[in-house]
N, C-alpha and C. Protein backbone atom coordinates (compact mmCIF):
# COMPACT_ATOMS: atom_id res chain seq x y z
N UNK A 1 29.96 -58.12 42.25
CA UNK A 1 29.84 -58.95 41.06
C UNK A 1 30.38 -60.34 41.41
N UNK A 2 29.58 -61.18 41.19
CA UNK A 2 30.36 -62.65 41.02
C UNK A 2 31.26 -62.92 40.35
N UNK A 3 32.05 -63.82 40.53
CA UNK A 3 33.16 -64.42 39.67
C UNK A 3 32.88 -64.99 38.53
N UNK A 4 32.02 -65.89 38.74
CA UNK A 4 31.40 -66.49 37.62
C UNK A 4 31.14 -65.39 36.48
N UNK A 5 30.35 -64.46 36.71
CA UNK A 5 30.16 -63.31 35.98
C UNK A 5 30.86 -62.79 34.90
N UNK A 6 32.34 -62.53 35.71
CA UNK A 6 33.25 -62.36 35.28
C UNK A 6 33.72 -62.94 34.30
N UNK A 7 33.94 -64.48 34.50
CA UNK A 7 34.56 -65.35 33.04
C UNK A 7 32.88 -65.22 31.63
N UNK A 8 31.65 -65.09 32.39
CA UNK A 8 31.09 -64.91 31.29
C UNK A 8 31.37 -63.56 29.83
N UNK A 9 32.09 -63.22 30.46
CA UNK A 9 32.49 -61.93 29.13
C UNK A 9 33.72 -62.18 28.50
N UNK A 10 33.53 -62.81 27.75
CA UNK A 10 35.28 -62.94 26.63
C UNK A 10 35.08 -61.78 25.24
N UNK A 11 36.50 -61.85 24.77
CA UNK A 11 36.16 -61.09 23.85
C UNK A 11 36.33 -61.92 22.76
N UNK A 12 35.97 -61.11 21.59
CA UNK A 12 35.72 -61.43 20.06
C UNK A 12 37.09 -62.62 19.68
N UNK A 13 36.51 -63.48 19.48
CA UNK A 13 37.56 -64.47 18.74
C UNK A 13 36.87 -65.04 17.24
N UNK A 14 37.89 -65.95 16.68
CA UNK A 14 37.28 -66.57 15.24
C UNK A 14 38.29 -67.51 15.37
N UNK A 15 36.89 -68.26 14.98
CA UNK A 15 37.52 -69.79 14.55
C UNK A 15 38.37 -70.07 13.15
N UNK A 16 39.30 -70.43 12.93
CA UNK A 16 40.23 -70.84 11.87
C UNK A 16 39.92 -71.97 11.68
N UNK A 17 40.74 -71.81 10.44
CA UNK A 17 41.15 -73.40 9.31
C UNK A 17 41.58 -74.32 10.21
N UNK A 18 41.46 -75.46 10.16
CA UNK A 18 41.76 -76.74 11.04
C UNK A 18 42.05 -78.09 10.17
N UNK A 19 42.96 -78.40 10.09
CA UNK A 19 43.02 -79.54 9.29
C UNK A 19 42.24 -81.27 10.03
N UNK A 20 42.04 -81.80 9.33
CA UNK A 20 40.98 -83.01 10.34
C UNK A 20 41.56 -83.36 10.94
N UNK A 21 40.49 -83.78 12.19
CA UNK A 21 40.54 -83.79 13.81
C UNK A 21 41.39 -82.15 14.26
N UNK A 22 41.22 -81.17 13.73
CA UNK A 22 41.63 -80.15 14.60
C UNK A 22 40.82 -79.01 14.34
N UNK A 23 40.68 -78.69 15.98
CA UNK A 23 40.02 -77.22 15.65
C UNK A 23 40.64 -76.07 16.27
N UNK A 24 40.64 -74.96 15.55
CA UNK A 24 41.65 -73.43 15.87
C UNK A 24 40.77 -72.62 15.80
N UNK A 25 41.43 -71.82 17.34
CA UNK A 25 40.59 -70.33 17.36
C UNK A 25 41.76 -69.56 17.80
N UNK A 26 41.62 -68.15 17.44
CA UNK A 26 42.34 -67.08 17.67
C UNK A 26 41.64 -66.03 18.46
N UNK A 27 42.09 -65.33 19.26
CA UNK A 27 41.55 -64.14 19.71
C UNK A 27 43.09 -63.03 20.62
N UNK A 28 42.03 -61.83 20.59
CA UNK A 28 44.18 -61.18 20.71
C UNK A 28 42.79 -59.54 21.95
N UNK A 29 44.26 -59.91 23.36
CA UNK A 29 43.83 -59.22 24.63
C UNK A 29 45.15 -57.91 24.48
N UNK A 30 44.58 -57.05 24.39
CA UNK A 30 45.98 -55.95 24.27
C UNK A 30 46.34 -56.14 23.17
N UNK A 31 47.92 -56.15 23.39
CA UNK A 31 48.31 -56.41 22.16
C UNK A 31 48.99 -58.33 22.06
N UNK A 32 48.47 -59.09 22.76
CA UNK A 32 48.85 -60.29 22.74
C UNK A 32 47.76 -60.54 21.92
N UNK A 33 48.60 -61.68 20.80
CA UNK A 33 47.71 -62.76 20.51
C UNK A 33 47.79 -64.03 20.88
N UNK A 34 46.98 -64.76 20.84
CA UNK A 34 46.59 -66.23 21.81
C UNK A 34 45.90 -67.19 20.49
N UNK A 35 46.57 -68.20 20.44
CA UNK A 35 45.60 -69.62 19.66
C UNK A 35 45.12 -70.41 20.78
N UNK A 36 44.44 -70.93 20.46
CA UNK A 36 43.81 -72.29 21.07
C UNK A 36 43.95 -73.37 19.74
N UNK A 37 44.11 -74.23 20.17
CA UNK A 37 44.12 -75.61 19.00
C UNK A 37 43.55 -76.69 20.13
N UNK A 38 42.82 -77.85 18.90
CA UNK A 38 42.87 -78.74 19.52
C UNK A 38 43.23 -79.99 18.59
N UNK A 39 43.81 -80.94 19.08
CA UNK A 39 44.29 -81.89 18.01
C UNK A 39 44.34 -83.17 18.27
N UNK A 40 43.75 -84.03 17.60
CA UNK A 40 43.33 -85.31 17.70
C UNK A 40 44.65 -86.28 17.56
N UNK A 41 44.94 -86.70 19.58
CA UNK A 41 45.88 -87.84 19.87
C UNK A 41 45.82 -88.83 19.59
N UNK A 42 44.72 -89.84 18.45
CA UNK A 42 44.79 -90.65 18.93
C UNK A 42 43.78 -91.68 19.58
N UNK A 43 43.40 -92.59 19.36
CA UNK A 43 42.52 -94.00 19.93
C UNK A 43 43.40 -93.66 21.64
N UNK A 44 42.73 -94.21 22.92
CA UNK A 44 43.21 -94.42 23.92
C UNK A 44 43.19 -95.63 24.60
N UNK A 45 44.29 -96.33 25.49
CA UNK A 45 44.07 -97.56 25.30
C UNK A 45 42.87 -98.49 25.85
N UNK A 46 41.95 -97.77 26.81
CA UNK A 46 41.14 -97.99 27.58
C UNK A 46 39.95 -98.98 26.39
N UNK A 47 39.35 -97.86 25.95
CA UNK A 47 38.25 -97.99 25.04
C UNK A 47 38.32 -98.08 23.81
N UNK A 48 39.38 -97.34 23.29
CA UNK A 48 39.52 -97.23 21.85
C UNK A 48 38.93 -96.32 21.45
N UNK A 49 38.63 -95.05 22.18
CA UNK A 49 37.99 -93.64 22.04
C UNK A 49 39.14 -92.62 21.44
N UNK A 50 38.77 -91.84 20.85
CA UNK A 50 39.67 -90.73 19.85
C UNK A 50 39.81 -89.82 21.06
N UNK A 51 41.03 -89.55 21.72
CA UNK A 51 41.82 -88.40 22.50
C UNK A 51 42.16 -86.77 22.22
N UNK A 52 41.28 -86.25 22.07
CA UNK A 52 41.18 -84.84 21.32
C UNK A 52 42.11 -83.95 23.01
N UNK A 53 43.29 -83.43 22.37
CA UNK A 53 44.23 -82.74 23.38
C UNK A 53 44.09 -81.61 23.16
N UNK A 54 43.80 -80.27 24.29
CA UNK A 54 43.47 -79.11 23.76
C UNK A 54 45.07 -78.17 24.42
N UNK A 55 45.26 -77.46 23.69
CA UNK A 55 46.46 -76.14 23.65
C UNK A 55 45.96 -74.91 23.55
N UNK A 56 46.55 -74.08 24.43
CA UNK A 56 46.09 -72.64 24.64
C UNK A 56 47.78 -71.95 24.68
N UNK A 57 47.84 -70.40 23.70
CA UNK A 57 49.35 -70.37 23.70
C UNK A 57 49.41 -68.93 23.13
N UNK A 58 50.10 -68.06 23.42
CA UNK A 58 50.25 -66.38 23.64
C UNK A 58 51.19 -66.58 21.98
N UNK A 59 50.98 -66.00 21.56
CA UNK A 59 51.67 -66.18 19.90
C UNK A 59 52.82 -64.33 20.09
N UNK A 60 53.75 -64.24 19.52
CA UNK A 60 54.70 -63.49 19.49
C UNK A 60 55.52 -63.62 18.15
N UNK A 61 54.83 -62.65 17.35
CA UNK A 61 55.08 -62.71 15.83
C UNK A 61 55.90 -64.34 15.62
N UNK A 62 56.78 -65.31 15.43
CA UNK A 62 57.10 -66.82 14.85
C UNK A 62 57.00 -67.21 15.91
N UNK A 63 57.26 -67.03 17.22
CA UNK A 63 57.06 -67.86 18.40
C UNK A 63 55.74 -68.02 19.50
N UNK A 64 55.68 -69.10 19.35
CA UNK A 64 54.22 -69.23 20.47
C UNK A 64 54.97 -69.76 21.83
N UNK A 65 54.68 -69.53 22.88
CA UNK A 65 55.00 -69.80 24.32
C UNK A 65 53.15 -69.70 25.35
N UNK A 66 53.55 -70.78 26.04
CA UNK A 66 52.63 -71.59 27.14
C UNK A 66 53.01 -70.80 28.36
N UNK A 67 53.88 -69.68 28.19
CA UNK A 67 54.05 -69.37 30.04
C UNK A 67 53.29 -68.43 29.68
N UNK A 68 52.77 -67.98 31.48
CA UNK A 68 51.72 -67.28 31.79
C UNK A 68 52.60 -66.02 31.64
N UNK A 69 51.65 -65.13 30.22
CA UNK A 69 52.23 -63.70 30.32
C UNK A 69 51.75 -62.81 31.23
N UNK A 70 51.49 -62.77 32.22
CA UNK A 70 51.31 -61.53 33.56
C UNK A 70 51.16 -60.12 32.82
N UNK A 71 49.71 -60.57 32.18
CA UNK A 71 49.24 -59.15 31.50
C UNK A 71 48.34 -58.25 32.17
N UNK A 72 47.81 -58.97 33.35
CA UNK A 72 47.05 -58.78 33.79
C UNK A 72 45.50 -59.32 33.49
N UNK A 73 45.49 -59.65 32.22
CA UNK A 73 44.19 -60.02 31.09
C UNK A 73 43.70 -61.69 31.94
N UNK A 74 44.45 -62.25 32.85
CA UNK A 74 44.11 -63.82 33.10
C UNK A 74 42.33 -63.84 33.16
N UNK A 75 41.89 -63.19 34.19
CA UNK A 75 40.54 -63.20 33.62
C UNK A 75 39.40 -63.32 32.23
N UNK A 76 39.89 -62.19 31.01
CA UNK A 76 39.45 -62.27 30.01
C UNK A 76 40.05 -63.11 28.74
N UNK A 77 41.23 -64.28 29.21
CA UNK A 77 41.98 -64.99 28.57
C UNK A 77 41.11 -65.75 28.97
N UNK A 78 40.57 -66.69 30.29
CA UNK A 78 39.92 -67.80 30.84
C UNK A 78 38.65 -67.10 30.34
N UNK A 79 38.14 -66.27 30.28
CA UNK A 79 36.53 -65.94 29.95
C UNK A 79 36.51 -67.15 28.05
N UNK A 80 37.07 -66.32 27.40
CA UNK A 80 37.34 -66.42 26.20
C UNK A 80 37.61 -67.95 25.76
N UNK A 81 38.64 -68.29 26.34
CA UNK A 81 38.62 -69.80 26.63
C UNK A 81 37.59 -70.88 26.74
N UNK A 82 36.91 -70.51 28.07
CA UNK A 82 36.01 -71.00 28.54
C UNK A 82 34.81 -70.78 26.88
N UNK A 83 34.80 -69.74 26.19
CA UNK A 83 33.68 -69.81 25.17
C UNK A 83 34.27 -70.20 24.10
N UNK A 84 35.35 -70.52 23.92
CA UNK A 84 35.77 -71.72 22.67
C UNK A 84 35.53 -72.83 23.15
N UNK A 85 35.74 -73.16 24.23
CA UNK A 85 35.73 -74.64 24.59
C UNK A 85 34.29 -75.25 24.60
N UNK A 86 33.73 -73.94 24.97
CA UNK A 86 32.06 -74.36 25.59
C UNK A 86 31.48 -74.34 23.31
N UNK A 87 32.14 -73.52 22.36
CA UNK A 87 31.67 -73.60 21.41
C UNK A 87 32.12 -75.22 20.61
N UNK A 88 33.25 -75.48 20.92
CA UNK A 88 34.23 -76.69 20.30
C UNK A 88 33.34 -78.39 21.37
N UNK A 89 33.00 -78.10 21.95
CA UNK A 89 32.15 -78.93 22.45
C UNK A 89 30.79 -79.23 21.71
N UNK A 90 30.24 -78.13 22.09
CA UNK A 90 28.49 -78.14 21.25
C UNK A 90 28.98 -78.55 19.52
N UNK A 91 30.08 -78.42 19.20
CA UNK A 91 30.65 -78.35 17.71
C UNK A 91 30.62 -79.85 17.72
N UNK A 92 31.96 -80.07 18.24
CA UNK A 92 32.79 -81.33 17.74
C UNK A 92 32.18 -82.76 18.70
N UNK A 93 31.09 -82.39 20.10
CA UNK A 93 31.03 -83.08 20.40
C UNK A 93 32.07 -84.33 21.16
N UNK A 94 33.41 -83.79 21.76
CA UNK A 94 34.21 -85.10 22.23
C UNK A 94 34.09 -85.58 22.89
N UNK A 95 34.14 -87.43 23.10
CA UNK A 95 34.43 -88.14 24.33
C UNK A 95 35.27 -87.98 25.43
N UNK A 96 36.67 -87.63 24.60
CA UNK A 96 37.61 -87.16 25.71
C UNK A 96 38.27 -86.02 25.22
N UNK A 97 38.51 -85.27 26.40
CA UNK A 97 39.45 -84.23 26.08
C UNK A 97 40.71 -83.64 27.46
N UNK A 98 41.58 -83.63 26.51
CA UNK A 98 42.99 -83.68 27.51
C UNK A 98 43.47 -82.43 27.44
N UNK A 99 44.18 -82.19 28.29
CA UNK A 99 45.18 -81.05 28.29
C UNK A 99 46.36 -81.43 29.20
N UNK A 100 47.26 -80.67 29.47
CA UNK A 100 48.73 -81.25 30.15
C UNK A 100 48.90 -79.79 31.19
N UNK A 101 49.23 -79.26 32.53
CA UNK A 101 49.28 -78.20 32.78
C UNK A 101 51.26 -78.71 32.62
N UNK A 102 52.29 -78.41 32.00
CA UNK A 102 53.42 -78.97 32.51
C UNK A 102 54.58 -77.94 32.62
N UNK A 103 54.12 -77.03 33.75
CA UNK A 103 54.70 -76.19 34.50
C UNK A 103 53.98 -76.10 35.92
N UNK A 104 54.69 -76.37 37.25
CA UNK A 104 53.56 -76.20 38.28
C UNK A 104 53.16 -74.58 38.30
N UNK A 105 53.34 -73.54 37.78
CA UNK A 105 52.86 -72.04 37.45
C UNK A 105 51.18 -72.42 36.90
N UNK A 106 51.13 -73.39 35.85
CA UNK A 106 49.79 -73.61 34.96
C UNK A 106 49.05 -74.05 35.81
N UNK A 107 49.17 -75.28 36.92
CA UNK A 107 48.57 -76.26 37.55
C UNK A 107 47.30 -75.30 38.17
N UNK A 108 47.22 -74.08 39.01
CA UNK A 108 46.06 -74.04 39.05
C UNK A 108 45.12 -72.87 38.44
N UNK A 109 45.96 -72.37 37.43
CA UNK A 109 45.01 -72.13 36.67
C UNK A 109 44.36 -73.09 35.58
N UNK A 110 45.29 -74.37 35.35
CA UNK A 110 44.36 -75.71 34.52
C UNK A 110 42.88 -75.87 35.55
N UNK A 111 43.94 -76.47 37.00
CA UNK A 111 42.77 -76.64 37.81
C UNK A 111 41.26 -75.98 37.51
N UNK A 112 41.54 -74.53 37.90
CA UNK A 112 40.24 -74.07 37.47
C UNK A 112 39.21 -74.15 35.95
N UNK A 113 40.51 -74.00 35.09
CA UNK A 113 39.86 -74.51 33.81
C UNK A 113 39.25 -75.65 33.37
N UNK A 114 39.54 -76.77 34.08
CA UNK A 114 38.76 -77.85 33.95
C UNK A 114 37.71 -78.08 34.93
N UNK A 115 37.62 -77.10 35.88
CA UNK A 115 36.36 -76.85 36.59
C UNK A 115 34.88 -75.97 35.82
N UNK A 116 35.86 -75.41 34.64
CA UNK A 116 34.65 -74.66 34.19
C UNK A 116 34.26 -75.90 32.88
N UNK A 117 34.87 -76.52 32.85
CA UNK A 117 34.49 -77.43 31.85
C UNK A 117 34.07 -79.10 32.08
N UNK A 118 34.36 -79.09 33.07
CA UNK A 118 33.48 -80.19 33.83
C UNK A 118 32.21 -80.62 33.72
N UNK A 119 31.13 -79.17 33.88
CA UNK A 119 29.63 -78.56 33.49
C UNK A 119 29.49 -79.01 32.75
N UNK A 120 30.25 -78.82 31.32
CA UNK A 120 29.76 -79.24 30.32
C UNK A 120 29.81 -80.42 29.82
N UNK A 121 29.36 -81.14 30.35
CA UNK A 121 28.66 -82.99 30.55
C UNK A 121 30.29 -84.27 30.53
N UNK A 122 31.16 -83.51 31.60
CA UNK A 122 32.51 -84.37 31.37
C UNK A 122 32.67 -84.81 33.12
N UNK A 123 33.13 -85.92 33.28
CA UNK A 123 33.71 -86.18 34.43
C UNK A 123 35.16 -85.99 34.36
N UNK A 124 36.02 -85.50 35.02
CA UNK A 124 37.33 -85.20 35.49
C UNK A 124 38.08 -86.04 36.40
N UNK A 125 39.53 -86.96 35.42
CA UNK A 125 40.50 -87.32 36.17
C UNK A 125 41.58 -86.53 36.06
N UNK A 126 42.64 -86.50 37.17
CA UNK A 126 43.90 -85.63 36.84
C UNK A 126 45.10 -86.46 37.16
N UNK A 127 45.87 -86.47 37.17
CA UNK A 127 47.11 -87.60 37.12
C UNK A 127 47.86 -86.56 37.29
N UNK A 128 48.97 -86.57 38.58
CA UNK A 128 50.54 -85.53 38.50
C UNK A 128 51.13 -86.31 37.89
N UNK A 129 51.91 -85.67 37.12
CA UNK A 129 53.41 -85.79 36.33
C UNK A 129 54.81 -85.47 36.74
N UNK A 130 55.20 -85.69 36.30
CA UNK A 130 56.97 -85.03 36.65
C UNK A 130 56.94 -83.96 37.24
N UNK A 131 56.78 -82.72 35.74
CA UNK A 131 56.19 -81.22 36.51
C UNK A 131 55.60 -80.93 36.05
N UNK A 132 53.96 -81.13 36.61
CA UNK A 132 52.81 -80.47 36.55
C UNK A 132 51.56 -81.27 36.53
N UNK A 133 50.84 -81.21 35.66
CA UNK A 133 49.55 -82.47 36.20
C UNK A 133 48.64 -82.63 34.84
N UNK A 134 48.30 -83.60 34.41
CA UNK A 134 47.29 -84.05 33.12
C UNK A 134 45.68 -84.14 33.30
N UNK A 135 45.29 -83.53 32.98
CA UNK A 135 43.77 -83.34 32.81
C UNK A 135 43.06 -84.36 31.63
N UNK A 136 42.01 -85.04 32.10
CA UNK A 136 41.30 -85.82 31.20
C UNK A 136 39.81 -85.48 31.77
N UNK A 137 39.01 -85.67 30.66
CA UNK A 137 37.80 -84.76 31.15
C UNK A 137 36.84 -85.67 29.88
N UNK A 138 36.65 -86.76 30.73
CA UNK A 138 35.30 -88.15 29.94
C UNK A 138 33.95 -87.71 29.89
N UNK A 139 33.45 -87.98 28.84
CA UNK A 139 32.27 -87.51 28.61
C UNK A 139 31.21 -88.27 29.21
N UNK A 140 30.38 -88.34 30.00
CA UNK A 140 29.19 -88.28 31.00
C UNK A 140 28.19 -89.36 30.05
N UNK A 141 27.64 -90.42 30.61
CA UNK A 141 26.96 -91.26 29.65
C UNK A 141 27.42 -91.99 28.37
């Protein structure tokens, strides 16, 4: 089986309430649940384009945490991902979209994540940080 293959199968998620400029999805691997948000940073100083920053985050009844839970699930977490992002795109349409990996643990699994989202009509800069690295991902034309 290909890899690729692989991230094509996510499981069942739903999109939530979003207050403007934000969009939320939920979906739950085992017994973890996971949000995605995305939330509007902001004009940038370049162009004056709206900065839509995306968050991905393991929820634990009041607390949400960004470290990688070693569930084994990393595959069907990035599948799943990959089909909010690929839906929040065809949706919302953004110019830019950011994310922050800021743990070097995240850095290459961002890496890859902004490889699968590249495709979808964005050119990719990355900038290191202190600890870890910023993803910007400009929309093509």
């Amino acid at each position: 089986m290909l890899l690729m293959e692989v991230f094509d199968k996510p499981v069942k998620w739903t999109k939530g309430p979003g207050s403007i400029g934000e969009y939320n999805a939920s979906f739950k691997i085992g017994k973890i649940e996971y949000d995605f948000v995305v939330q509007n940073r902001g004009q940038n100083d370049i162009d004056g384009e709206d900065v839509l920053e995306m968050e991905f985050y393991s929820v634990d009844g009041t607390k949400s945490s960004s470290d990688i839970t070693n569930s084994g699930n990393a595959i069907a977490v990035f599948a799943t991902i990959k089909d909010i992002v690929k839906s929040f795109v065809s949706e919302v349409k953004p110019n830019i979209i950011m994310f922050t990996a800021k743990e070097e643990s995240r850095v290459r699994l961002y890496d890859r994540m902004s490889k699968m989202i590249e495709p979808l009509g964005f050119d990719l800069t990355t900038e290191k940080i202190k600890q870890g690295k910023e993803y910007m991902l400009y929309r093509k034309g």
